[in-house]
Protein backbone atom coordinates (compact mmCIF):
# COMPACT_ATOMS: atom_id res chain seq x y z
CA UNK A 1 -44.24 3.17 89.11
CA UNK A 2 -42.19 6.47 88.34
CA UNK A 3 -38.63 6.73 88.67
CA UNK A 4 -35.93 8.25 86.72
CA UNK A 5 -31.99 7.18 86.36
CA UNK A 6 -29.47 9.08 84.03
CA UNK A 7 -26.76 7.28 82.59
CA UNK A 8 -24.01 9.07 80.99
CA UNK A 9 -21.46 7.86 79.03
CA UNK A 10 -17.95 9.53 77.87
CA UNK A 11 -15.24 6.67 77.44
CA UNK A 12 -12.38 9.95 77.48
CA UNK A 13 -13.02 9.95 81.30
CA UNK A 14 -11.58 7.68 83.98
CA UNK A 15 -15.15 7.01 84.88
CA UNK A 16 -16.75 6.12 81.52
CA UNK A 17 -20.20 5.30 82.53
CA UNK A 18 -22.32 7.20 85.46
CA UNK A 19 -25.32 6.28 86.88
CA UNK A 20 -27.27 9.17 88.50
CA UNK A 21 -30.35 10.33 89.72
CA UNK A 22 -32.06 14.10 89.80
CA UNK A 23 -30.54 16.42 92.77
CA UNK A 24 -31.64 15.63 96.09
CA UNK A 25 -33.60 12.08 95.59
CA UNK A 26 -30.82 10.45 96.82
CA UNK A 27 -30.13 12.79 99.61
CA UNK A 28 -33.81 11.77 100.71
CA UNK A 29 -32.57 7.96 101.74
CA UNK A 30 -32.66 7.41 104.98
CA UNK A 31 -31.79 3.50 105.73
CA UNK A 32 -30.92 0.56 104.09
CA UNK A 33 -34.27 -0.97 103.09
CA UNK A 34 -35.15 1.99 101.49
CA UNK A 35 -31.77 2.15 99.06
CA UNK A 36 -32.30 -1.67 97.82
CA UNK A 37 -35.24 -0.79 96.98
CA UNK A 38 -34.60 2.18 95.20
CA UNK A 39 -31.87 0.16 93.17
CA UNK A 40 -34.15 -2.31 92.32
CA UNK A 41 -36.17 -0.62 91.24
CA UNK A 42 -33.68 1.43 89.01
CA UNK A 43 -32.55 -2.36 87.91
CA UNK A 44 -35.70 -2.65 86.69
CA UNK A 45 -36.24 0.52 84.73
CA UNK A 46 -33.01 0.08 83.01
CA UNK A 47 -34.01 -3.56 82.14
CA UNK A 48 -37.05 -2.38 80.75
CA UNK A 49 -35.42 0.66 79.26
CA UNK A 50 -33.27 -1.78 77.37
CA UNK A 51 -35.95 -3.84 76.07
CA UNK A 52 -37.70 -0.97 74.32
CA UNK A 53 -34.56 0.17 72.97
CA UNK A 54 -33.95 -3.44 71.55
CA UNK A 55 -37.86 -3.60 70.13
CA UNK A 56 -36.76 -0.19 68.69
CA UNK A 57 -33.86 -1.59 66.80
CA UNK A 58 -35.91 -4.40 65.72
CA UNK A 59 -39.05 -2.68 64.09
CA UNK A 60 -36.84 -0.11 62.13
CA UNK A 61 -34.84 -3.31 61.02
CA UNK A 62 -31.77 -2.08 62.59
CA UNK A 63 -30.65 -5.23 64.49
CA UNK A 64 -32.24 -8.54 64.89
CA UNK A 65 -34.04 -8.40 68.63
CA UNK A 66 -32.93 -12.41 69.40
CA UNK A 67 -29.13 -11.32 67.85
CA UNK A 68 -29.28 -8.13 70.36
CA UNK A 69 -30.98 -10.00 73.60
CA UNK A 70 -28.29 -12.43 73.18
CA UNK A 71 -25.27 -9.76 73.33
CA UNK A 72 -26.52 -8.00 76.34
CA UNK A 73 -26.99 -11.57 78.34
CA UNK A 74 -23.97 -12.99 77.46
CA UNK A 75 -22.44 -9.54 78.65
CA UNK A 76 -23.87 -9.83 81.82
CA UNK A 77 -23.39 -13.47 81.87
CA UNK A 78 -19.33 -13.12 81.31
CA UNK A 79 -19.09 -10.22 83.56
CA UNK A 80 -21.67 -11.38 86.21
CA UNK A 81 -21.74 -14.70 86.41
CA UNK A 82 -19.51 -16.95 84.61
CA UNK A 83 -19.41 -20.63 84.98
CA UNK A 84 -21.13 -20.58 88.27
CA UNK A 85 -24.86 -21.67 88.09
CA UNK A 86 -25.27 -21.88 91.82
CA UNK A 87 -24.53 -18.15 92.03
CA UNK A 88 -27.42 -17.42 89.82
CA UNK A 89 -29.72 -19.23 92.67
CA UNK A 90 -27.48 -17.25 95.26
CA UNK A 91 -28.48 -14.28 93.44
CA UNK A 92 -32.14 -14.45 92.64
CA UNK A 93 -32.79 -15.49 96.64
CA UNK A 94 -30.66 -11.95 97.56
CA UNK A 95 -32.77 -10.22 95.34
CA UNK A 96 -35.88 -11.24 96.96
C-alpha cells in the first residue's frame, strides 16, 4: 500500500491540527465507499506512522515505548471512548 497524509500542526491558529492530502487526490473521490476507504486507510498509516515514531523514541532511549503506547491510548480512550465498552464493539463492527 502507498498513501500519503500531511498533518500540520500550529496551536496559534483556530485550527491547530490539519489533516491533508497532496492537491487533487481528494478531488478524485467519487462516492462514499471510496472515501471510507481512503480514511481507513489514512487511519492506518497514521497508526503505523505512530508506532515507528514511538520505536524511534525507544531505541535512542528517549521515552520508554510501554510509558508512550500508554499516553496515546488513554488519549484516545478519554477522548474516544470513555466508560463505554459496548461502543468499542459498536465501533470495531462500523469499521468493518
Amino acid at each position: 500500500m502507498k498513501n500519503i497524509v500531511m498533518i500540520d500542526m500550529d496551536t496559534e491558529r483556530e485550527d491547530p491540527i490539519r489533516i491533508s492530502k497532496p492537491e487533487g487526490l481528494v478531488e478524485t473521490i467519487k462516492d462514499e465507499q471510496t472515501a471510507k476507504k481512503m480514511v481507513l486507510d489514512d487511519m492506518t498509516t497514521i497508526c503505523n506512522a505512530l508506532g515507528t515514531l514511538i520505536q524511534l523514541a525507544e531505541d535512542s532511549k528517549y521515552f520508554e515505548a510501554k510509558k508512550s503506547a500508554r499516553m496515546c491510548i488513554d488519549y484516545l480512550h478519554d477522548n474516544f471512548i470513555g466508560e463505554d465498552k459496548d461502543e468499542i464493539d459498536i465501533a470495531k463492527e462500523e469499521m468493518q
